[in-house]
PDB file of N, CA and C in Angstrom:
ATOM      1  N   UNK A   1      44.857  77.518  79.488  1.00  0.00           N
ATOM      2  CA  UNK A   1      45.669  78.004  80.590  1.00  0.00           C
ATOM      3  C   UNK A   1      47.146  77.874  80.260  1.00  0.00           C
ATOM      4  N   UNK A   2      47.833  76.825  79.684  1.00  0.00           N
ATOM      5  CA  UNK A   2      48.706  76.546  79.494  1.00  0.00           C
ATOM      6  C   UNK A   2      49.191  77.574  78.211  1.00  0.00           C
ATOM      7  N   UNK A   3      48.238  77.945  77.171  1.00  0.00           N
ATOM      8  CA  UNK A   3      49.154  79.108  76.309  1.00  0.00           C
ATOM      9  C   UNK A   3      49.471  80.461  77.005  1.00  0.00           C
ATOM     10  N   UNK A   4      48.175  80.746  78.110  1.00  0.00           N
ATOM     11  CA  UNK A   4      48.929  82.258  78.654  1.00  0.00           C
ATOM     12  C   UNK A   4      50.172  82.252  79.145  1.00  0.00           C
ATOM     13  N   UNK A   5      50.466  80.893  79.801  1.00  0.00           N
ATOM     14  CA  UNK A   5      51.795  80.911  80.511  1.00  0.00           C
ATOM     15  C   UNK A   5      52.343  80.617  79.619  1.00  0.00           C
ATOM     16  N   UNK A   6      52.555  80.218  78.170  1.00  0.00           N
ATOM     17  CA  UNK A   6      53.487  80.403  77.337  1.00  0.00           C
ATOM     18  C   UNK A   6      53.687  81.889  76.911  1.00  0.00           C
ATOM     19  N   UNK A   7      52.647  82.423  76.395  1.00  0.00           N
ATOM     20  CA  UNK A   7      52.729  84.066  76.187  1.00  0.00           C
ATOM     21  C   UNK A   7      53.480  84.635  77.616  1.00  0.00           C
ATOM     22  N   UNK A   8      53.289  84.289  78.256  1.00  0.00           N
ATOM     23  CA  UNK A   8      54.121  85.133  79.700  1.00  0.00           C
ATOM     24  C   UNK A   8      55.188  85.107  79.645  1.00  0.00           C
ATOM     25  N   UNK A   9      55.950  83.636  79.535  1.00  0.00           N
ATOM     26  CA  UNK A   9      57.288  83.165  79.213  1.00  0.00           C
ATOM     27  C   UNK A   9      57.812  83.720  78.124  1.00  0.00           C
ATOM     28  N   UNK A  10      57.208  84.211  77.315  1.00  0.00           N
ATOM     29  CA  UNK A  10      57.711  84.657  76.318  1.00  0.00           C
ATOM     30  C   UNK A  10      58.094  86.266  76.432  1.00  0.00           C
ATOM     31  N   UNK A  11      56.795  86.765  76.733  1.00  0.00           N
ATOM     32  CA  UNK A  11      56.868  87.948  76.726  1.00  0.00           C
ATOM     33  C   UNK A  11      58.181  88.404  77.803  1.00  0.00           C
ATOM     34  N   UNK A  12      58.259  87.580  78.862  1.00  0.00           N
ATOM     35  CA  UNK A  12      59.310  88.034  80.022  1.00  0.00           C
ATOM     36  C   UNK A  12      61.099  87.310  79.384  1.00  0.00           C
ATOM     37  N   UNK A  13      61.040  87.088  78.132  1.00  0.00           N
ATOM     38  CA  UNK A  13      61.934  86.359  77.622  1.00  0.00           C
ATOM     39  C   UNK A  13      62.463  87.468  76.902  1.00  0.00           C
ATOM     40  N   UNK A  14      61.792  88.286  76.418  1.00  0.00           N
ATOM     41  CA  UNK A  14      61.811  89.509  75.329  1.00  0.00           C
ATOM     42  C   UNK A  14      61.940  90.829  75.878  1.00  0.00           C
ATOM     43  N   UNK A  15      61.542  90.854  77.459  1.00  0.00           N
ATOM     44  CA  UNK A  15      61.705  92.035  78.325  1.00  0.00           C
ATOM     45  C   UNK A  15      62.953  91.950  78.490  1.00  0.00           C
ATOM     46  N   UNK A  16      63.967  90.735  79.287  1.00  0.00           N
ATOM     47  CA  UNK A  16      64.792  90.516  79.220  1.00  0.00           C
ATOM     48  C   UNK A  16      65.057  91.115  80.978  1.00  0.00           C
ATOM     49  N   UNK A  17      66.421  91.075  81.066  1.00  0.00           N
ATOM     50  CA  UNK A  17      66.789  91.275  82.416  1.00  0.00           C
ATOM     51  C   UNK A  17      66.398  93.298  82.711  1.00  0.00           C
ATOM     52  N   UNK A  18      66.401  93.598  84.278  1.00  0.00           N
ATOM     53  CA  UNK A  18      66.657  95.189  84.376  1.00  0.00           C
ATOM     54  C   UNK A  18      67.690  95.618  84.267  1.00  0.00           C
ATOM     55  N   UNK A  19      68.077  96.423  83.320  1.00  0.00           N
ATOM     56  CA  UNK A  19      69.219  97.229  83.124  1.00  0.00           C
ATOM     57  C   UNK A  19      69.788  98.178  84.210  1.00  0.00           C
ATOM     58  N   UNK A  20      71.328  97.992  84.272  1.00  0.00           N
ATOM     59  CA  UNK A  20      71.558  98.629  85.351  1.00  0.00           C
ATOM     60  C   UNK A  20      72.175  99.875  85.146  1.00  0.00           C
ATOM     61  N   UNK A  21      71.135 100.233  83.958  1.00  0.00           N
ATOM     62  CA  UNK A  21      71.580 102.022  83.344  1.00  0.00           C
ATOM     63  C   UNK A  21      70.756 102.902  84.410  1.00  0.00           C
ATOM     64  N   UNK A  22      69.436 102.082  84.995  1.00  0.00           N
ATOM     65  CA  UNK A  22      68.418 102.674  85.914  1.00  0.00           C
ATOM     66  C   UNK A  22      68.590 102.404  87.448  1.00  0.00           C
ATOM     67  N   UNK A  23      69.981 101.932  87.931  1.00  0.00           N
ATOM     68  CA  UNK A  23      69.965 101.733  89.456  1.00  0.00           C
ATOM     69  C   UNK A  23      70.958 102.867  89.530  1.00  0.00           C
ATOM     70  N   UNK A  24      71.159 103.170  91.177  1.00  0.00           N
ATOM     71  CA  UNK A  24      71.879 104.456  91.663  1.00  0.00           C
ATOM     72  C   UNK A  24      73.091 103.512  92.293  1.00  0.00           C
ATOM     73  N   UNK A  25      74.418 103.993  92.151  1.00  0.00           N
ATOM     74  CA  UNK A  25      75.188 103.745  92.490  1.00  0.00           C
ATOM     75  C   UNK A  25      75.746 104.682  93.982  1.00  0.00           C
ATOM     76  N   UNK A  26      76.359 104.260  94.825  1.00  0.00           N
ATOM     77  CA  UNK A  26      76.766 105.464  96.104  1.00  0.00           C
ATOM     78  C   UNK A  26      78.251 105.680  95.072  1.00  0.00           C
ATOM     79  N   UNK A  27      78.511 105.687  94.451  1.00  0.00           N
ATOM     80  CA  UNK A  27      79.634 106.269  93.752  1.00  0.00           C
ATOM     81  C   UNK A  27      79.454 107.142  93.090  1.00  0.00           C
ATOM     82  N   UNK A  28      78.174 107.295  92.216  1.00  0.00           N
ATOM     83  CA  UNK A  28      77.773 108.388  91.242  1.00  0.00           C
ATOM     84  C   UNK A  28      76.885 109.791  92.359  1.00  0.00           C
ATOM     85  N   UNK A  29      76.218 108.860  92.697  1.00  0.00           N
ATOM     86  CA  UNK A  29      75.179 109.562  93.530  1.00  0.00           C
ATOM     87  C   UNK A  29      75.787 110.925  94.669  1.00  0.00           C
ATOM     88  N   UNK A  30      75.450 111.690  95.183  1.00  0.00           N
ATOM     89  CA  UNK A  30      75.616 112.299  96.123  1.00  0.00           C
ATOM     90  C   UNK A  30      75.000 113.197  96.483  1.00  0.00           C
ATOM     91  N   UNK A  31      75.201 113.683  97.790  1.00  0.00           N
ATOM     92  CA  UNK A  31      74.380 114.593  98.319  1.00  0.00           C
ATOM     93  C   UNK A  31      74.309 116.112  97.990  1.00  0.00           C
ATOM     94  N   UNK A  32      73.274 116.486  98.053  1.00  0.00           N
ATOM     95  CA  UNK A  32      73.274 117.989  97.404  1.00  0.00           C
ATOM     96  C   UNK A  32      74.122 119.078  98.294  1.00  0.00           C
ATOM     97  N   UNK A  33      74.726 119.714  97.887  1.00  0.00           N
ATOM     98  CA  UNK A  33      75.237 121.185  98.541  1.00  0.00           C
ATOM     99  C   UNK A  33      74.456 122.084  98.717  1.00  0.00           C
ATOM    100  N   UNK A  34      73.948 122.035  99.896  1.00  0.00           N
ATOM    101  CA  UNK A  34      72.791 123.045  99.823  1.00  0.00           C
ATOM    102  C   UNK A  34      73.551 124.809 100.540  1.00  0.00           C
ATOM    103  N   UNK A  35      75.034 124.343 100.948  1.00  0.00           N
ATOM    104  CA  UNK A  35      75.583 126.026 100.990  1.00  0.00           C
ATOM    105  C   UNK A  35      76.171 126.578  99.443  1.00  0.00           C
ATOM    106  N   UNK A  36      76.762 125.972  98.484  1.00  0.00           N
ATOM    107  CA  UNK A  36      76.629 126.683  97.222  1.00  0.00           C
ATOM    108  C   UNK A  36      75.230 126.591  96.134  1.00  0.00           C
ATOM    109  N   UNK A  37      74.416 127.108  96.097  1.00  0.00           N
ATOM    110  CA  UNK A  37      73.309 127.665  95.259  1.00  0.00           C
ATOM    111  C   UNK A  37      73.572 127.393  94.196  1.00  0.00           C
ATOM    112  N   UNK A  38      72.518 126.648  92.723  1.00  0.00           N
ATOM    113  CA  UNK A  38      73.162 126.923  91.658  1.00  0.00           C
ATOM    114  C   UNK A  38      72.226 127.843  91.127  1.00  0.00           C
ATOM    115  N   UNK A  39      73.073 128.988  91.056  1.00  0.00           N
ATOM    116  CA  UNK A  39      72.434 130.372  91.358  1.00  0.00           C
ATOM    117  C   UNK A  39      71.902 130.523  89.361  1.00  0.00           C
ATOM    118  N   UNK A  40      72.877 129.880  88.249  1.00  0.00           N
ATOM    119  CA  UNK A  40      72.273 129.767  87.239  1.00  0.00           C
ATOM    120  C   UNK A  40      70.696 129.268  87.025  1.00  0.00           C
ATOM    121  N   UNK A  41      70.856 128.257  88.090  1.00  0.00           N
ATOM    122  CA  UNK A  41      69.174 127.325  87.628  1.00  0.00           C
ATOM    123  C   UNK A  41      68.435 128.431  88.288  1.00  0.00           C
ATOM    124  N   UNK A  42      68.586 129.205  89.491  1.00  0.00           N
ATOM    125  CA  UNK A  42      67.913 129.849  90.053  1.00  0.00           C
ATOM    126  C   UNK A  42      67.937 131.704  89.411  1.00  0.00           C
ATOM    127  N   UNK A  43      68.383 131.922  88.189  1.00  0.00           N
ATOM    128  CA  UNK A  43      68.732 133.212  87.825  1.00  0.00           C
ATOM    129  C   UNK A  43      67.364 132.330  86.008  1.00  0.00           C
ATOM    130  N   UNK A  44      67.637 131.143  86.073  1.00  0.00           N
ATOM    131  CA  UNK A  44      66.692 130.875  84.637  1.00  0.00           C
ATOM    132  C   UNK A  44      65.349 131.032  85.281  1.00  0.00           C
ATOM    133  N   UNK A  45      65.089 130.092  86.422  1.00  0.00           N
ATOM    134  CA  UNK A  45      63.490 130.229  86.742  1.00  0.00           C
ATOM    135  C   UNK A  45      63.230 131.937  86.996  1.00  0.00           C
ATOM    136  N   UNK A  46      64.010 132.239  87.700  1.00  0.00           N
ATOM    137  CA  UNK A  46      62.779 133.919  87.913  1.00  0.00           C
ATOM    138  C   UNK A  46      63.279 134.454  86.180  1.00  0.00           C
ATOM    139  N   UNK A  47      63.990 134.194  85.615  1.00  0.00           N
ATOM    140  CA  UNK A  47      63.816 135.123  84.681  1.00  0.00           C
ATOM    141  C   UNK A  47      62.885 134.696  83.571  1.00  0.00           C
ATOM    142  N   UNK A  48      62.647 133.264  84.170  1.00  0.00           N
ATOM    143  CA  UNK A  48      61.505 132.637  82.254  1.00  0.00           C
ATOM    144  C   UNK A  48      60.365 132.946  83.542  1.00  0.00           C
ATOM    145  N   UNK A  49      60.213 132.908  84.736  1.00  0.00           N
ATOM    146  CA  UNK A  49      58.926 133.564  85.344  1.00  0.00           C
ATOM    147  C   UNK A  49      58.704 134.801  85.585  1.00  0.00           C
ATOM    148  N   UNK A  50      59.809 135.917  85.199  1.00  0.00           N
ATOM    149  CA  UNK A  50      59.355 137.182  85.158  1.00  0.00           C
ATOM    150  C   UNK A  50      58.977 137.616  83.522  1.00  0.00           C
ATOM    151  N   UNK A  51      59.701 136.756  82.071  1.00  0.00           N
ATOM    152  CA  UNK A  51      59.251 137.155  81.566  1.00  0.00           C
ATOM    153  C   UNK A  51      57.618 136.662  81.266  1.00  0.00           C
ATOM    154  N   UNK A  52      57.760 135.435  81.866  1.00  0.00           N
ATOM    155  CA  UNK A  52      55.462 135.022  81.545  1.00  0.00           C
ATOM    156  C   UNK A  52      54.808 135.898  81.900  1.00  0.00           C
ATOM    157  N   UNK A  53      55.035 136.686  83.055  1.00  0.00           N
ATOM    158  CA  UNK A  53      54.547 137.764  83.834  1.00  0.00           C
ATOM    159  C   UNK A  53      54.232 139.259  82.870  1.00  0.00           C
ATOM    160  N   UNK A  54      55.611 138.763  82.837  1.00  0.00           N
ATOM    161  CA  UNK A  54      55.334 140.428  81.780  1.00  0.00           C
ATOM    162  C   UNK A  54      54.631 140.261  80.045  1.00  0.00           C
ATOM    163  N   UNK A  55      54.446 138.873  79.675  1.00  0.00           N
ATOM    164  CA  UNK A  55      53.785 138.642  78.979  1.00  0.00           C
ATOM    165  C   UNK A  55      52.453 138.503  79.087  1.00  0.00           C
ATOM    166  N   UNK A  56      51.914 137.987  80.140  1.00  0.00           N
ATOM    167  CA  UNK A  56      50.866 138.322  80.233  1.00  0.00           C
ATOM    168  C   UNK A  56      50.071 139.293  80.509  1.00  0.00           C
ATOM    169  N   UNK A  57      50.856 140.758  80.915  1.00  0.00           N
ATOM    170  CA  UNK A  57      50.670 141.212  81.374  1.00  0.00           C
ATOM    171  C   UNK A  57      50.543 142.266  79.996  1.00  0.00           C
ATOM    172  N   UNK A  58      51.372 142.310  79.163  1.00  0.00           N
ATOM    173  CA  UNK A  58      51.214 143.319  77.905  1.00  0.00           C
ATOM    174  C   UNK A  58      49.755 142.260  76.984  1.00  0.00           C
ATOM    175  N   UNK A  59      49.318 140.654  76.765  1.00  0.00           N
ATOM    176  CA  UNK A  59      48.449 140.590  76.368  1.00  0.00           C
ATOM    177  C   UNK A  59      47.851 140.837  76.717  1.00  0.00           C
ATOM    178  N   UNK A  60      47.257 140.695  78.230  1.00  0.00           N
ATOM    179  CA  UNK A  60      45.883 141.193  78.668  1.00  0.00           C
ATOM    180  C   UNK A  60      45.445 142.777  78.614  1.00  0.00           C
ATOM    181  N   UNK A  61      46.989 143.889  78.588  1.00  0.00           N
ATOM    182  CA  UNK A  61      46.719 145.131  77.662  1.00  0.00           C
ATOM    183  C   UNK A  61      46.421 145.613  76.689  1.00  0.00           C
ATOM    184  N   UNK A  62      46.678 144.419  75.599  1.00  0.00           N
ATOM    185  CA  UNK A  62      46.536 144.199  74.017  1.00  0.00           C
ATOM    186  C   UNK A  62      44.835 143.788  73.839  1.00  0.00           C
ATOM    187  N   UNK A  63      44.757 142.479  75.218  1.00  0.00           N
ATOM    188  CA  UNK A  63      43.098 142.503  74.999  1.00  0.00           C
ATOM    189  C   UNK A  63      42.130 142.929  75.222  1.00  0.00           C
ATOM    190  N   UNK A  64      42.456 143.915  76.249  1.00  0.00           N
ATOM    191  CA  UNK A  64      41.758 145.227  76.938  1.00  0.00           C
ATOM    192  C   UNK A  64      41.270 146.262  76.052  1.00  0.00           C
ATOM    193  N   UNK A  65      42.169 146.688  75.130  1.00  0.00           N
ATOM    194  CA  UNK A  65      42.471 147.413  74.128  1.00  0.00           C
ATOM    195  C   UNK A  65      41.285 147.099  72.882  1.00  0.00           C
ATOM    196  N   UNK A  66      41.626 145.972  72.481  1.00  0.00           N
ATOM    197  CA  UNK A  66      40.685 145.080  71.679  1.00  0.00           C
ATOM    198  C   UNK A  66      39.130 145.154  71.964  1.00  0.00           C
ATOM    199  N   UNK A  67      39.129 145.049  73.257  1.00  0.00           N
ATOM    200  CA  UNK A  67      37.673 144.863  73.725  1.00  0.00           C
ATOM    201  C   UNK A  67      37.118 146.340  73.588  1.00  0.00           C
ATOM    202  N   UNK A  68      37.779 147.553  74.576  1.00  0.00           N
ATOM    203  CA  UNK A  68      37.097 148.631  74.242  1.00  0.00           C
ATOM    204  C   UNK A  68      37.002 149.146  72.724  1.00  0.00           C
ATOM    205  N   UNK A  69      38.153 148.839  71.954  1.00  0.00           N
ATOM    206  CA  UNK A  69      37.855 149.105  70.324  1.00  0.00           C
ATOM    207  C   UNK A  69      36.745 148.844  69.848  1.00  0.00           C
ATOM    208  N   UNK A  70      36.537 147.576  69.638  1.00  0.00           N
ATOM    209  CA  UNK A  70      35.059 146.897  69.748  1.00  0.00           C
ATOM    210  C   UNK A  70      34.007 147.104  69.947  1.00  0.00           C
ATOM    211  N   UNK A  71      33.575 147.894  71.108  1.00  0.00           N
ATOM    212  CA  UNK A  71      32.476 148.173  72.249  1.00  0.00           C
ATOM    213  C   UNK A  71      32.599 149.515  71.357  1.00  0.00           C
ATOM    214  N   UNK A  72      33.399 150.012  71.068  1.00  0.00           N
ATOM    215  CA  UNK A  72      32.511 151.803  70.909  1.00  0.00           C
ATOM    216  C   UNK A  72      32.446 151.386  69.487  1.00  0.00           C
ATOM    217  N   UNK A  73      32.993 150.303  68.805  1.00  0.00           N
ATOM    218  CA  UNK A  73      32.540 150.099  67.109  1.00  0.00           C
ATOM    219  C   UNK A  73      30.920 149.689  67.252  1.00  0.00           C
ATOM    220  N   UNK A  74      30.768 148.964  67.960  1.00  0.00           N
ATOM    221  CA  UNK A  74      29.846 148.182  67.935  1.00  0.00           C
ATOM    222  C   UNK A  74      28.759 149.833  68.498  1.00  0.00           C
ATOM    223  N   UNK A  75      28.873 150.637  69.314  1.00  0.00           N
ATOM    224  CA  UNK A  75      27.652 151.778  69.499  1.00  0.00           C
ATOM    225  C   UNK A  75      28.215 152.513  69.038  1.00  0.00           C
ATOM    226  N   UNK A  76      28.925 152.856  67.939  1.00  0.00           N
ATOM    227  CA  UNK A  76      29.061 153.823  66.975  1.00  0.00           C
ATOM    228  C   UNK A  76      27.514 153.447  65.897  1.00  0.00           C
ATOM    229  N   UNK A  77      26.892 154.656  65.393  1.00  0.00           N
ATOM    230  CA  UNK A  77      25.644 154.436  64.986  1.00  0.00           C
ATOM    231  C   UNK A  77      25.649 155.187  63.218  1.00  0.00           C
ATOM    232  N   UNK A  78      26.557 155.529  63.170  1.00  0.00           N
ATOM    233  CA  UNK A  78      26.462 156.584  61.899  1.00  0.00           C
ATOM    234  C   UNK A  78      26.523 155.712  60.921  1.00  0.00           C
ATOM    235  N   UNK A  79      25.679 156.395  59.946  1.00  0.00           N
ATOM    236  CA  UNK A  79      24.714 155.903  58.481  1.00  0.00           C
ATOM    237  C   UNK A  79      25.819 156.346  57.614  1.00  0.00           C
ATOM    238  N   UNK A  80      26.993 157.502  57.720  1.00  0.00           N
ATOM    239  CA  UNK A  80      27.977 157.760  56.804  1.00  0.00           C
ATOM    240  C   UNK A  80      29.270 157.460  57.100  1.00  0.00           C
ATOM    241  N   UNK A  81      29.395 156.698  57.648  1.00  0.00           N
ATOM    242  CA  UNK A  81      30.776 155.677  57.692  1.00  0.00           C
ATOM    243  C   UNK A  81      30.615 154.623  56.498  1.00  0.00           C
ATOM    244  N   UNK A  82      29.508 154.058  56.631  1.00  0.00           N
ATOM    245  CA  UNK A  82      29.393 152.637  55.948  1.00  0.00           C
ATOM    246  C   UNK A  82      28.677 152.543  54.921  1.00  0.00           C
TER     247      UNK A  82
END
């Protein structure tokens, strides 16, 4: 019993104190402006979510494509192709 509480002591010896790089100060901190927009952060999301959109939207044309290619290879029947 007596070594865990040495390992404890130790270990909390080596953690050391909480740094106060991780507390909020009311000096740094403040409240959001919610009448100016930051219309940049809001001009990146729709545009990296319009282009996923339109990416997915030309693969699943690309795999559409793929699939019917496929399907008429696959009941194509001719002995002088191959």
């Amino acid at each position: 019993m007596a070594a865990a509480l040495g390992v404890v002591r130790r270990w909390r010896l080596l953690a050391g104190a909480p740094s106060l790089a991780f507390t909020r100060s009311a000096f740094v901190a403040k409240r959001p402006d919610y009448s100016q927009p930051n219309w940049l952060g809001v001009g990146l999301a729709f545009g990296t979510s319009a282009a996923l959109w339109g990416f997915l939207f030309k693969q699943h044309n690309e795999d559409v494509m793929e699939y019917e290619r496929r399907k008429a290879e696959k009941q194509h029947k001719c002995t002088g192709c191959s």
